[in-house]
C-alpha atoms as a PDB file:
ATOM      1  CA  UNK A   1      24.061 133.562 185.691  1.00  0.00           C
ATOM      2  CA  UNK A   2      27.123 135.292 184.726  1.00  0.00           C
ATOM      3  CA  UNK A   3      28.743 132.228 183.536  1.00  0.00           C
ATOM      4  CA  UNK A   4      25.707 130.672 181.891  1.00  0.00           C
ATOM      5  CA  UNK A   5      25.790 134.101 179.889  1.00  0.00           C
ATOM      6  CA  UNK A   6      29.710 133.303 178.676  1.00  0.00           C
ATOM      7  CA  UNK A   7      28.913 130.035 178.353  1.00  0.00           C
ATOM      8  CA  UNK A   8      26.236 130.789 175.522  1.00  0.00           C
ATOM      9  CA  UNK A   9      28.431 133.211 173.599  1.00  0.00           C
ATOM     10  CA  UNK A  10      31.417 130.842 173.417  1.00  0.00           C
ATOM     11  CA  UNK A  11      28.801 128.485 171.791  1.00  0.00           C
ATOM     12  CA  UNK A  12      27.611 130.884 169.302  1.00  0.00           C
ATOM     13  CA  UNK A  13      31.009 132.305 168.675  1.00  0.00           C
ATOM     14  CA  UNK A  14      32.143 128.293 168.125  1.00  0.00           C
ATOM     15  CA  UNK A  15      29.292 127.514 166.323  1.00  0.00           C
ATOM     16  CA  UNK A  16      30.072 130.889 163.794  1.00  0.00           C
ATOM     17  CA  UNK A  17      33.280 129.943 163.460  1.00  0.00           C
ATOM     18  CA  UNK A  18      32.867 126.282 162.272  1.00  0.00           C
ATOM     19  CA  UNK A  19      29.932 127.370 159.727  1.00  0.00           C
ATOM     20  CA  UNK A  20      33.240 129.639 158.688  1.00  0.00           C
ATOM     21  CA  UNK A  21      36.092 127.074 158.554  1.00  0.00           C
ATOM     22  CA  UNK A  22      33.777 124.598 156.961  1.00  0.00           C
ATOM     23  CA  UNK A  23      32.822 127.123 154.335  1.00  0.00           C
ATOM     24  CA  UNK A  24      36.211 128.646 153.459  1.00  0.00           C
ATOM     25  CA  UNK A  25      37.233 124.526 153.484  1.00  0.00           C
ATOM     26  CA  UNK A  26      34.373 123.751 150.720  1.00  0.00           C
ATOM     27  CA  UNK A  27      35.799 127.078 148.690  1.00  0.00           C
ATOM     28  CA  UNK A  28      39.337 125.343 148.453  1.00  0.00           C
ATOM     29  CA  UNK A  29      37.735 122.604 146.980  1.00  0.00           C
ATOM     30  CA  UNK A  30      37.967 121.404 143.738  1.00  0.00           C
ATOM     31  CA  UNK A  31      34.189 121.782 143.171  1.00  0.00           C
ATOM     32  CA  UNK A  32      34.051 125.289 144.909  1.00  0.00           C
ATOM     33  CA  UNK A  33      36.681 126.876 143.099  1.00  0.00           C
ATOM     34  CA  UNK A  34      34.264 125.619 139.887  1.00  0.00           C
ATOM     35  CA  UNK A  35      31.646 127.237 141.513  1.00  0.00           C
ATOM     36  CA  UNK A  36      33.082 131.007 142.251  1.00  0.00           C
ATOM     37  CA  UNK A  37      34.709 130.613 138.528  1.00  0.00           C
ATOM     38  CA  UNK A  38      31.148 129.810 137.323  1.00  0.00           C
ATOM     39  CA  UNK A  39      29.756 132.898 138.872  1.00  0.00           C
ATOM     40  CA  UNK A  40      32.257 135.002 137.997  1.00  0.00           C
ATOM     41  CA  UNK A  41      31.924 134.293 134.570  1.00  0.00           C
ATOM     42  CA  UNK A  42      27.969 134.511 134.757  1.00  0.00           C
ATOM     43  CA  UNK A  43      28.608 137.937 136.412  1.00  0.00           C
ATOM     44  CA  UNK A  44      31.000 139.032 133.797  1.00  0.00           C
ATOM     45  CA  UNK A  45      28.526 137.996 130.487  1.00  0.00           C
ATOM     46  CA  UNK A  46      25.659 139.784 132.387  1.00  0.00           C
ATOM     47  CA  UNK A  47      27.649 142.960 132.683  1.00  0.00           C
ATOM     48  CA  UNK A  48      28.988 142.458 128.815  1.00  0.00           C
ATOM     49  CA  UNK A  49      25.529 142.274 127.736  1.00  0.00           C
ATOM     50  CA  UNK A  50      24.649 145.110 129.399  1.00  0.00           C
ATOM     51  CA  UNK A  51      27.250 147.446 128.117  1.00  0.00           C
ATOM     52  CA  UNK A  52      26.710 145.963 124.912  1.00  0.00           C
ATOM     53  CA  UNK A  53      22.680 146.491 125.136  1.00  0.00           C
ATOM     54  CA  UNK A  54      23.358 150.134 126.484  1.00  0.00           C
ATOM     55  CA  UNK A  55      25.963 150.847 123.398  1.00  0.00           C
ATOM     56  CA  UNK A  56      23.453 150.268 120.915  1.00  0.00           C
ATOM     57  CA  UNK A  57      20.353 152.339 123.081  1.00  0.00           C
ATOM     58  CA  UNK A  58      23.222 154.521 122.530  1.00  0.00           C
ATOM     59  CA  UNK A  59      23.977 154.269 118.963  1.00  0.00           C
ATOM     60  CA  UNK A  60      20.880 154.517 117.789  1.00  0.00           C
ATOM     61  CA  UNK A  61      19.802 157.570 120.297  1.00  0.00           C
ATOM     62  CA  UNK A  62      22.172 159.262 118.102  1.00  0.00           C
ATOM     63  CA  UNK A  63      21.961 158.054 114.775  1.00  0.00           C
ATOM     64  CA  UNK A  64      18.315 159.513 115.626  1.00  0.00           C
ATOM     65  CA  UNK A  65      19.565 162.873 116.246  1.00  0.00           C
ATOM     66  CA  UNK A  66      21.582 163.308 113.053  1.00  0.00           C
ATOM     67  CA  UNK A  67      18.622 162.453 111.007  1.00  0.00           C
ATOM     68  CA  UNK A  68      16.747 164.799 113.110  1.00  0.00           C
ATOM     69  CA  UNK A  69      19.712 167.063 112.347  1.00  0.00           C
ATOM     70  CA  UNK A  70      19.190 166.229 108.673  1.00  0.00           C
ATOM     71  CA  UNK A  71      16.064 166.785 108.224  1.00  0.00           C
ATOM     72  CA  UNK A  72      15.839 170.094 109.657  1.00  0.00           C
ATOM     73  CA  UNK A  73      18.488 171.701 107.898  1.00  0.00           C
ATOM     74  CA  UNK A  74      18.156 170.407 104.904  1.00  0.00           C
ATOM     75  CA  UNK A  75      13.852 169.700 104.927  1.00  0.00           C
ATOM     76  CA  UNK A  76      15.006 166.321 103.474  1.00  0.00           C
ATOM     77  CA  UNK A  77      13.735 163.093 105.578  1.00  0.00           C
ATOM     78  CA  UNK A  78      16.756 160.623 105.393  1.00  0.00           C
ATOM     79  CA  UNK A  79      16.056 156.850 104.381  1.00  0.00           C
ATOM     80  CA  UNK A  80      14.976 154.921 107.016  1.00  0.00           C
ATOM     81  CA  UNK A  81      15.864 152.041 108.100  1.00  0.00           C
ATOM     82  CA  UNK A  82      19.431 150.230 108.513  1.00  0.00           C
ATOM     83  CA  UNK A  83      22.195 151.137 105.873  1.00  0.00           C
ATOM     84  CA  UNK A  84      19.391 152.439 103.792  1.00  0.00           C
ATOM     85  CA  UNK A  85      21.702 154.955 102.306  1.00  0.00           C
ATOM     86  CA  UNK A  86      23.910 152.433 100.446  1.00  0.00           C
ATOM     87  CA  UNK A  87      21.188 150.525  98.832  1.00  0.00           C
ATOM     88  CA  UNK A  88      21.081 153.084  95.956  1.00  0.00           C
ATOM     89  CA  UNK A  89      24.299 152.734  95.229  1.00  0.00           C
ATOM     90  CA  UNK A  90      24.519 149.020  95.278  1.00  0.00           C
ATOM     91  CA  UNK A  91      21.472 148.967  92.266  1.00  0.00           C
ATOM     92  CA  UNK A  92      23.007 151.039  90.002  1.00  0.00           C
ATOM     93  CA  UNK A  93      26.497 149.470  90.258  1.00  0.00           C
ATOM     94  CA  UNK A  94      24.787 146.710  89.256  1.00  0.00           C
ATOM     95  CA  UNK A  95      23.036 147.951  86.493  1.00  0.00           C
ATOM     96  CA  UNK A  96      26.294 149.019  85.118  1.00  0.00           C
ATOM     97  CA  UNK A  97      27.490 145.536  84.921  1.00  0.00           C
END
């Protein structure tokens, strides 16, 4: 029984340990070196995007406080919208010309 028992783990362990080498073999390959580069690089624009998405939750959190800001101490409401503030600006310089 004892050997039966020894017998059965050296199978398991062998069988572990070619799924292993086999593996590690396909990752030296050509094609499998593609593969973890392709990942990577899928891994890497997911976490740019991210940062990038979180930046502007970030940007614009803020950019809401100062017109809060704004507003309150000076009872004015700001333009809204993007660059609304230069829009003004832009007419009459071309009214000028």
């Amino acid at each position: 029984m004892k050997r039966l028992f020894w017998l059965g783990v050296g199978v398991v362990a062998g069988v572990a340990l070619s799924r292993k080498a086999s593996e590690t073999a396909r990752q030296a390959t050509p094609a499998g070196l593609a593969s973890n580069l392709g990942d990577a690089v899928r891994e890497l624009a997911g976490a740019v995007g991210s940062f990038g998405a979180e930046v502007r939750a970030g940007m614009n959190e803020r950019e809401q406080e100062l017109h809060d800001m704004v507003e309150e101490r000076t009872a004015v409401a700001p333009p809204s919208g993007r660059h609304a503030a230069r829009r003004p600006a832009r007419r009459a310089r071309r009214a000028e010309g």
